[in-house]
Protein backbone atom coordinates (compact mmCIF):
# COMPACT_ATOMS: atom_id res chain seq x y z
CA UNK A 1 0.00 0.00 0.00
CA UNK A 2 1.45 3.65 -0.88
CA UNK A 3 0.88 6.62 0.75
CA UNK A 4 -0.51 9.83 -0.75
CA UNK A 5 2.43 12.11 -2.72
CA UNK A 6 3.39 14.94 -0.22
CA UNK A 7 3.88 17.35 -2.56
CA UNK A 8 0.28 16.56 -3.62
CA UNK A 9 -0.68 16.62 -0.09
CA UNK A 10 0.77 20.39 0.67
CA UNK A 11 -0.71 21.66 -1.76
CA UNK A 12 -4.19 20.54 -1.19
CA UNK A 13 -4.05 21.54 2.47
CA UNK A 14 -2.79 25.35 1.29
CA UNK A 15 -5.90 25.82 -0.85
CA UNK A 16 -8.22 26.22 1.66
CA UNK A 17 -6.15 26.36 4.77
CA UNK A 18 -6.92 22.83 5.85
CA UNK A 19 -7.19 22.44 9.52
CA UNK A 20 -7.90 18.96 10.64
CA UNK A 21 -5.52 15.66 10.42
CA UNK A 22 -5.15 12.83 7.63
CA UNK A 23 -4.01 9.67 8.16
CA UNK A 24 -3.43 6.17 6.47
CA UNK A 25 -4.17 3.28 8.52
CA UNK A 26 -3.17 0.25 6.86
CA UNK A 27 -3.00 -3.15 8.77
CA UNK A 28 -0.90 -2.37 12.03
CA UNK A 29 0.90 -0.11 10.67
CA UNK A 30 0.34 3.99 10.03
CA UNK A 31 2.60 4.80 6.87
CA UNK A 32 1.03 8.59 6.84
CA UNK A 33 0.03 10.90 9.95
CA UNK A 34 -0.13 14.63 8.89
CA UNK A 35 -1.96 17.37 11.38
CA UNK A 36 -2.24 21.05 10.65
CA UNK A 37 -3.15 24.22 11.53
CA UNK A 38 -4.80 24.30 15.13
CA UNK A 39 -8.13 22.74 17.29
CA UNK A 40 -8.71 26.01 19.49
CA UNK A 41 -7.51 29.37 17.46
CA UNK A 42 -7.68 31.30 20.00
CA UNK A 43 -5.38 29.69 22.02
CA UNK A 44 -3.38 28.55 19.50
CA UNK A 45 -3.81 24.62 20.23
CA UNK A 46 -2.40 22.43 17.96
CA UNK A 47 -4.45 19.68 16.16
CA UNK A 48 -2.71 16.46 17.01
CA UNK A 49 -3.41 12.42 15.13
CA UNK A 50 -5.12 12.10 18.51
CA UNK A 51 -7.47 15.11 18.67
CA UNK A 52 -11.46 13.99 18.11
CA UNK A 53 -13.21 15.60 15.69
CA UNK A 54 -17.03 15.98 14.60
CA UNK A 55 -17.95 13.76 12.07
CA UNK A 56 -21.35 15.04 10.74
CA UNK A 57 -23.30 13.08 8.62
CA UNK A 58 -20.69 10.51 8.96
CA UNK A 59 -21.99 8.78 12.10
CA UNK A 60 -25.22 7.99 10.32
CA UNK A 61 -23.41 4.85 9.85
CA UNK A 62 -23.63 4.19 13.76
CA UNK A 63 -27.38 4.77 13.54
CA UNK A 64 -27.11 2.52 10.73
CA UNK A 65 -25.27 0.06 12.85
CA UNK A 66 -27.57 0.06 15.49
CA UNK A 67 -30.94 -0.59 13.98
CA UNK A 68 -29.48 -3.95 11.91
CA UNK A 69 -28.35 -5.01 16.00
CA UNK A 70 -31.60 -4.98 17.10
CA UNK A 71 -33.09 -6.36 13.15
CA UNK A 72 -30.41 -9.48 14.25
CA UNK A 73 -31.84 -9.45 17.83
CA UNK A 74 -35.37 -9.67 16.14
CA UNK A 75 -36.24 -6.49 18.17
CA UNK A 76 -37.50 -4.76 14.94
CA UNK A 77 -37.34 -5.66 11.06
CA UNK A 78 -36.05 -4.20 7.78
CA UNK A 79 -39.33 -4.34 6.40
CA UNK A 80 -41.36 -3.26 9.79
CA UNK A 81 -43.33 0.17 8.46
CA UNK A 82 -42.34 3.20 10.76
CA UNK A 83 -45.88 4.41 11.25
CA UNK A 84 -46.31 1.36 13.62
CA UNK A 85 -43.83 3.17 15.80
CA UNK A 86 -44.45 6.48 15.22
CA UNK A 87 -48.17 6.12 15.99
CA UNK A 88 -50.24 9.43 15.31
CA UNK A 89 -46.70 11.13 15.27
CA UNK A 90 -45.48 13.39 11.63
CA UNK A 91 -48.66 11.91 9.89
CA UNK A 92 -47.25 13.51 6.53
CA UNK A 93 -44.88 10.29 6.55
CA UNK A 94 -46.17 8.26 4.28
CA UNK A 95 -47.89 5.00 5.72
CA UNK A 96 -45.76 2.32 3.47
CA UNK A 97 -42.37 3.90 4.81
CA UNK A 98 -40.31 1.03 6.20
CA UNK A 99 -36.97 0.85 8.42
CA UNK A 100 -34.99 0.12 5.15
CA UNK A 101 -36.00 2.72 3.01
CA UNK A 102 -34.64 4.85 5.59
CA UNK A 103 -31.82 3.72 5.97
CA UNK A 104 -31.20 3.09 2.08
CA UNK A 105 -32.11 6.83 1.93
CA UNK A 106 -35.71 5.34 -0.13
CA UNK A 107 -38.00 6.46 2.06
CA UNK A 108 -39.22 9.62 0.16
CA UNK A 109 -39.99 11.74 3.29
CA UNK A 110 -39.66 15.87 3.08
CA UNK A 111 -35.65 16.67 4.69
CA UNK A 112 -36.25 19.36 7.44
CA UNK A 113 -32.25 19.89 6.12
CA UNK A 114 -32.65 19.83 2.51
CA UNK A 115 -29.35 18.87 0.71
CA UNK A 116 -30.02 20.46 -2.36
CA UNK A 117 -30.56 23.86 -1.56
CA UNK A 118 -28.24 26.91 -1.53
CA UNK A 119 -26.78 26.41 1.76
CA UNK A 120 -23.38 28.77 3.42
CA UNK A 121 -21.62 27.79 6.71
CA UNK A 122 -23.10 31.19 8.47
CA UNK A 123 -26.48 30.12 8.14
CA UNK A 124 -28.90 28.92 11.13
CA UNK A 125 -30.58 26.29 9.80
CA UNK A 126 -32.34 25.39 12.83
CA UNK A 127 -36.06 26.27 13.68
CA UNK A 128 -35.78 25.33 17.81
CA UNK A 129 -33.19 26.27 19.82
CA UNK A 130 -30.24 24.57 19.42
CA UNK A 131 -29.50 23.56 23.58
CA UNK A 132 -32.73 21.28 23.62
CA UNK A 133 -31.37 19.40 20.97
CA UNK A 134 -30.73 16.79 23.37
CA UNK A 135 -32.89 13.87 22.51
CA UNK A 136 -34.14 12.37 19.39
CA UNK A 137 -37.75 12.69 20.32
CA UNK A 138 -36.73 16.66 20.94
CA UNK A 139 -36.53 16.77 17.30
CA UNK A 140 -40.10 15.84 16.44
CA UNK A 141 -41.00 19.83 15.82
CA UNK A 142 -38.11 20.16 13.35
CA UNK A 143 -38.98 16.69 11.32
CA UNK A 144 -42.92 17.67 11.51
CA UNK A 145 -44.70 19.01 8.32
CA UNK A 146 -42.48 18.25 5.44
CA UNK A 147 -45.06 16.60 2.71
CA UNK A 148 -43.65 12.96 1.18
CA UNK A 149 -41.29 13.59 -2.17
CA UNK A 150 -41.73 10.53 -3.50
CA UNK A 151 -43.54 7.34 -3.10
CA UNK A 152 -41.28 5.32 -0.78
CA UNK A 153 -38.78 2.99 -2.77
CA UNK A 154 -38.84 4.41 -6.18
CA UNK A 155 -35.35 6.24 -5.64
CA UNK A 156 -32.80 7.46 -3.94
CA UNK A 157 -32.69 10.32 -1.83
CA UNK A 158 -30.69 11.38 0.87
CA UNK A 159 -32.21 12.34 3.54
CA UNK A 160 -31.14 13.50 6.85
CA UNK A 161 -34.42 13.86 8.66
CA UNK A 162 -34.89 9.93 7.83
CA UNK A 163 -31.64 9.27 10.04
CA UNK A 164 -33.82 11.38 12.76
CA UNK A 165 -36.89 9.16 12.59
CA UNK A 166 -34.27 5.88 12.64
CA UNK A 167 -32.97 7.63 16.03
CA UNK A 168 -36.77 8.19 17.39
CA UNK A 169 -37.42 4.18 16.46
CA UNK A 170 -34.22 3.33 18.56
CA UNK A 171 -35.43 5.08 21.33
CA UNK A 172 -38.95 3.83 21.47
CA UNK A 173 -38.22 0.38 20.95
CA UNK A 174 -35.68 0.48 23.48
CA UNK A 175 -36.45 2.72 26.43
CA UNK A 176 -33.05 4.54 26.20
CA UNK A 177 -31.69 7.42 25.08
CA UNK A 178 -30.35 7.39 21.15
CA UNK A 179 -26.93 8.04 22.70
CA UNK A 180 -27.35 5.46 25.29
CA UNK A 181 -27.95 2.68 22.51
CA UNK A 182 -25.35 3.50 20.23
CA UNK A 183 -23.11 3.10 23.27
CA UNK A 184 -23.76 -0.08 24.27
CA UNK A 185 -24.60 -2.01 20.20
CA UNK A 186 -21.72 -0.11 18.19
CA UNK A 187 -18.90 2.12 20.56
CA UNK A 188 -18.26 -0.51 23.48
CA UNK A 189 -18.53 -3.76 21.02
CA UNK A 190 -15.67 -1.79 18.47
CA UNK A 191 -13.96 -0.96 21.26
CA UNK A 192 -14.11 2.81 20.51
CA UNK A 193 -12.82 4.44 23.54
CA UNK A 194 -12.63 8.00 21.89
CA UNK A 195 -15.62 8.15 19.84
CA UNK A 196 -19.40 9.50 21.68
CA UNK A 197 -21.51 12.15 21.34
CA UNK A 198 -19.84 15.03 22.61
CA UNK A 199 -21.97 18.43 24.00
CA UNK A 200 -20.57 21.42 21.88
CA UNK A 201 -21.04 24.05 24.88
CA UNK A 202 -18.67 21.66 27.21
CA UNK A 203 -16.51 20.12 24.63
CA UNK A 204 -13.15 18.40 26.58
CA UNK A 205 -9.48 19.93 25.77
CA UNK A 206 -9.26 16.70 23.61
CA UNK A 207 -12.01 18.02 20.26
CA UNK A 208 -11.30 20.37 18.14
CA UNK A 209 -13.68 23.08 18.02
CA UNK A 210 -15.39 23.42 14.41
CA UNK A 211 -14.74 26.96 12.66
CA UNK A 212 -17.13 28.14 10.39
CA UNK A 213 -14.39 29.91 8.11
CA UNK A 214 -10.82 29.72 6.87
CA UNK A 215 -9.91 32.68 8.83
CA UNK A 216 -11.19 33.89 12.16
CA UNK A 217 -12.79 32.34 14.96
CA UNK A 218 -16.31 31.96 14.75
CA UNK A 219 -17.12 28.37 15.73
CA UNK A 220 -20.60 26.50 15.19
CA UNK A 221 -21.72 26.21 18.49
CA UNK A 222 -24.96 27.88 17.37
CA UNK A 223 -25.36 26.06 14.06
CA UNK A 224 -25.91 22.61 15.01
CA UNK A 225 -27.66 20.70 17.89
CA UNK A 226 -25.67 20.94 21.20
CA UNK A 227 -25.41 17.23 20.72
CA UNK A 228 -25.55 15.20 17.82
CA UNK A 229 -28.12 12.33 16.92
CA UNK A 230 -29.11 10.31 14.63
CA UNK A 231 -28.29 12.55 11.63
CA UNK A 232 -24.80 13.40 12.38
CA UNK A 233 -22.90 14.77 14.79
CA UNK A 234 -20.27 11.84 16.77
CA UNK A 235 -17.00 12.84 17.55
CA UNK A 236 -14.05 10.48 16.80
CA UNK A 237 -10.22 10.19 16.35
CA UNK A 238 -8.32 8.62 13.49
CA UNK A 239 -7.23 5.71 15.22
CA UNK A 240 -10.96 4.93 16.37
CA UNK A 241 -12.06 4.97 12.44
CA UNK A 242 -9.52 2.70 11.72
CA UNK A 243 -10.62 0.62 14.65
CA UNK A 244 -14.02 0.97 13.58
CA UNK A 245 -13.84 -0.57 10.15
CA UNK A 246 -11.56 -3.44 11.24
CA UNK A 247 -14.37 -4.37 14.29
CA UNK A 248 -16.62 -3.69 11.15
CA UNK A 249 -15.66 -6.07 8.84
CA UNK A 250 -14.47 -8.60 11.15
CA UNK A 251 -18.32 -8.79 12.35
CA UNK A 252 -17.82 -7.80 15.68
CA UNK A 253 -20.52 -4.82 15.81
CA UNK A 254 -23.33 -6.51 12.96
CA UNK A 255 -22.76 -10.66 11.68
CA UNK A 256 -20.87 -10.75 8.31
CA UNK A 257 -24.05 -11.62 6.68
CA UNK A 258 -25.09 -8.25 8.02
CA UNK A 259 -21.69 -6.52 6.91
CA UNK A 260 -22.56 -8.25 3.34
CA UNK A 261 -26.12 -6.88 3.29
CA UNK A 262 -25.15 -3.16 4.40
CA UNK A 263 -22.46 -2.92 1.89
CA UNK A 264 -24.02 -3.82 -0.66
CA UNK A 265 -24.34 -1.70 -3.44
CA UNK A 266 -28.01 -0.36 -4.42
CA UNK A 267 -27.68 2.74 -5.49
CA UNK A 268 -25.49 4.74 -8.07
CA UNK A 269 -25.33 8.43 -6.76
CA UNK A 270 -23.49 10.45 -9.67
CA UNK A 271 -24.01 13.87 -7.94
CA UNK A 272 -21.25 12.17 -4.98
CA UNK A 273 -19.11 10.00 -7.14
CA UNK A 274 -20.17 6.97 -5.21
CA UNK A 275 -22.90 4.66 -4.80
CA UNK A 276 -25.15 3.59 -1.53
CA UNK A 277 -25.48 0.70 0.48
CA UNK A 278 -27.44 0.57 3.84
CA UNK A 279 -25.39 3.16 5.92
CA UNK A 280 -22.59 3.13 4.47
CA UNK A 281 -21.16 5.20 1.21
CA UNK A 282 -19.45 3.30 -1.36
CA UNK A 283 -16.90 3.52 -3.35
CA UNK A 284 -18.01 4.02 -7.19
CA UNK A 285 -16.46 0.67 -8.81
CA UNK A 286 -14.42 -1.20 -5.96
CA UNK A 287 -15.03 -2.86 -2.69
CA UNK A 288 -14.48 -0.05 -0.51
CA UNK A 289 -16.60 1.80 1.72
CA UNK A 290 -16.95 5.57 3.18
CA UNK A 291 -18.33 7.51 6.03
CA UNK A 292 -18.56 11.25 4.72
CA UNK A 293 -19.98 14.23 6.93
CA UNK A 294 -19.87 18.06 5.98
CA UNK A 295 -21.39 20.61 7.77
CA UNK A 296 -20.54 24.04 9.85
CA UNK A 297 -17.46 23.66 10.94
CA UNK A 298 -16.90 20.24 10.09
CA UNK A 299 -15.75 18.35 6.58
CA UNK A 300 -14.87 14.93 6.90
CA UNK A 301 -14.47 11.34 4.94
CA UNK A 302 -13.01 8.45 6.01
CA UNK A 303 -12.27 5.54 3.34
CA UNK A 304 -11.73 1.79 3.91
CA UNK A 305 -10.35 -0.79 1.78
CA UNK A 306 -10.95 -4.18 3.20
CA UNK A 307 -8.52 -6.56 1.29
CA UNK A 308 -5.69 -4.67 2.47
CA UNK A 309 -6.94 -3.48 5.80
CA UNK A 310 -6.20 0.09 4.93
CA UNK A 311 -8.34 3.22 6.31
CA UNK A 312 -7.67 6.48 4.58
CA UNK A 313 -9.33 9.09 7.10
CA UNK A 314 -9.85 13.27 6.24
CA UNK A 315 -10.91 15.08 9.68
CA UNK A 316 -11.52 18.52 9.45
CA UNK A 317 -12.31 21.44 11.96
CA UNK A 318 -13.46 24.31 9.23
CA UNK A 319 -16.98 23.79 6.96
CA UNK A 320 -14.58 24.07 3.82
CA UNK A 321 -11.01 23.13 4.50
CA UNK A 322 -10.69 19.57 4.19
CA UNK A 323 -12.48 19.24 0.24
CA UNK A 324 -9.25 19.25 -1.62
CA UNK A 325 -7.71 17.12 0.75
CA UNK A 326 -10.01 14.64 0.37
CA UNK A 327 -9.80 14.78 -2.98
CA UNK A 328 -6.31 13.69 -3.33
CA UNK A 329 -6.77 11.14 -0.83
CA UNK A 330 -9.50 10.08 -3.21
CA UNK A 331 -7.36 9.99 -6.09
CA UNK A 332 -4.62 7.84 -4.18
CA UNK A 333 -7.52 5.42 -3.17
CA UNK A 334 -8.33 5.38 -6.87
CA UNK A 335 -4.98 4.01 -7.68
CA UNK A 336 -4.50 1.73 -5.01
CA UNK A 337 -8.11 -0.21 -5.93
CA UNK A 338 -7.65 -0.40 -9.05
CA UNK A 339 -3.83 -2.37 -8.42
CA UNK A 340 -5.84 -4.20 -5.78
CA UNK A 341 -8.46 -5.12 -8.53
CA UNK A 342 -8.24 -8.63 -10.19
CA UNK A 343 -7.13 -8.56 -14.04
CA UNK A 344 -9.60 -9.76 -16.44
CA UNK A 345 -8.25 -11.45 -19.92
């Protein structure tokens, strides 16, 4: 396995003043470990391999994660319709809605964070305060009144509100809080010591705060929920991603049958250069699969390739900074999958 071209590497990180950390994880070994710029501006802190960092949208995959434990534990199905949960609760979801067309991003319901519209790191997207952000059912009022976009199944669409309603199943069905369950089916069976849902108005000296802007030092506190759910919103390290995917694929959090089934390719998803399993992003034409989150003050994507073990993670702490860094660790993943690819005749 090689490791991304420095030069390469330098130069992507001075286009938009990365701030964050990149690493290449492959096997037991780390053959690249770059950090720059710093996790508190003010006081000029460092970013470190070690610091934690938000992940956004990328810890959808935990949500993910957690429903298929309690499919395997026969404490809900794939095909079990959400309104059987949800009762008399955000009627406009339409009645044929299952568990796996949200989390295959099929479900069709109206986004209360719509992807495709003109969006810049300064706005507040938000409609309720962000401190009682602090439960999934808390975000009922925000998911509530969005009309269906499309009859459930017939395409995909990602959705982040869909990730919400996942999070408000996992809390019905099990009496705890979203945090609580992720916890106990997906963090303690990894082994991830240094990945939870951190609250962004006490954040430890050990996260990097997430600036809205190249320069200055306007952080998101008041652009995103004081504490992530089911959506986004996890903080992690490097070394825990890496940990992650190897738990992962070595069936330790979900069966293998359940590692097949999630990344599995359904969907082709031009707009992202990938394609869509259950959870998981993947890689457009090789075995390899993605977490990816991007919001205020946070741009992240962390890469696995399973034949060789290798985890190729992006962490930034600006809305902007890590892009072209990710794109040259993309184009080094490119090349390595397609060595790793077997030769047709």
């Amino acid at each position: 396995m090689s490791t991304i071209d420095s030069a390469a590497l330098e130069a992507a990180a001075a286009k938009r003043a990365f701030t964050g950390v990149i690493t290449v994880d492959a096997g037991d070994e780390r053959p690249l470990a770059r950090a720059f710029r710093f996790a508190h501006r003010a006081f000029a802190v460092p970013n470190t391999p070690e610091t934690r960092f938000a992940m956004a949208s990328g810890s959808k995959t935990f949500t993910a994660l957690a429903v298929m434990r309690l499919v395997e534990e026969g404490v809900l199905r794939l095909d079990r319709r959400v309104r059987e949960i949800l009762g008399d609760d955000l009627p406009l979801i339409d009645d044929a809605v299952t568990l796996e067309h949200l989390l295959a991003h099929t479900s069709g319901i109206g986004d209360y964070l719509d992807e495709e519209a003109e969006w810049d790191a300064s706005d507040y997207v938000l409609t309720a305060p962000v401190h009682t952000l602090t439960s999934a059912e808390a975000f009922l009022p925000l998911v509530d009144g969005f009309p269906q976009s499309f009859p459930p199944g017939t395409r995909f669409g990602y959705c982040n509100g869909g990730y919400i309603v996942l999070a408000i199943v996992l809390e019905r069905v099990t009496g705890e809080t979203y945090h609580d369950v992720l916890r106990r089916l997906v963090f303690q069976p990894a082994e991830l010591t240094q990945t939870d849902f951190l609250r962004s108005d006490e954040l430890p000296g050990t996260a990097a705060l997430g600036y809205l802007f190249e320069a200055g030092d306007r952080v998101n506190t008041l652009h995103l929920p004081v504490l992530g759910n089911g959506d986004g919103g996890a903080y992690t390290t490097a070394a825990d991603l890496h940990r992650f995917w190897r738990a992962f694929y070595a069936g330790r959090i979900v069966s293998p049958a359940s590692v097949a089934a999630m990344t599995a390719p359904r969907h082709d998803v031009p707009d992202e250069g990938m394609r869509y399993g259950l959870g998981f992003w993947l890689h457009a034409s090789a075995p390899a699969a993605v977490m990816e989150g991007y919001d205020a003050g946070v741009s992240f994507r962390s890469t696995h390739i399973p034949a060789s073990e290798t985890t190729v993670s992006v962490l930034g702490n600006s809305s902007e900074g890590a892009w072209p860094v990710i794109g040259v660790a993309a184009e080094a993943i490119d090349a390595w999958v397609a060595q790793e690819q077997p030769h047709t005749h």
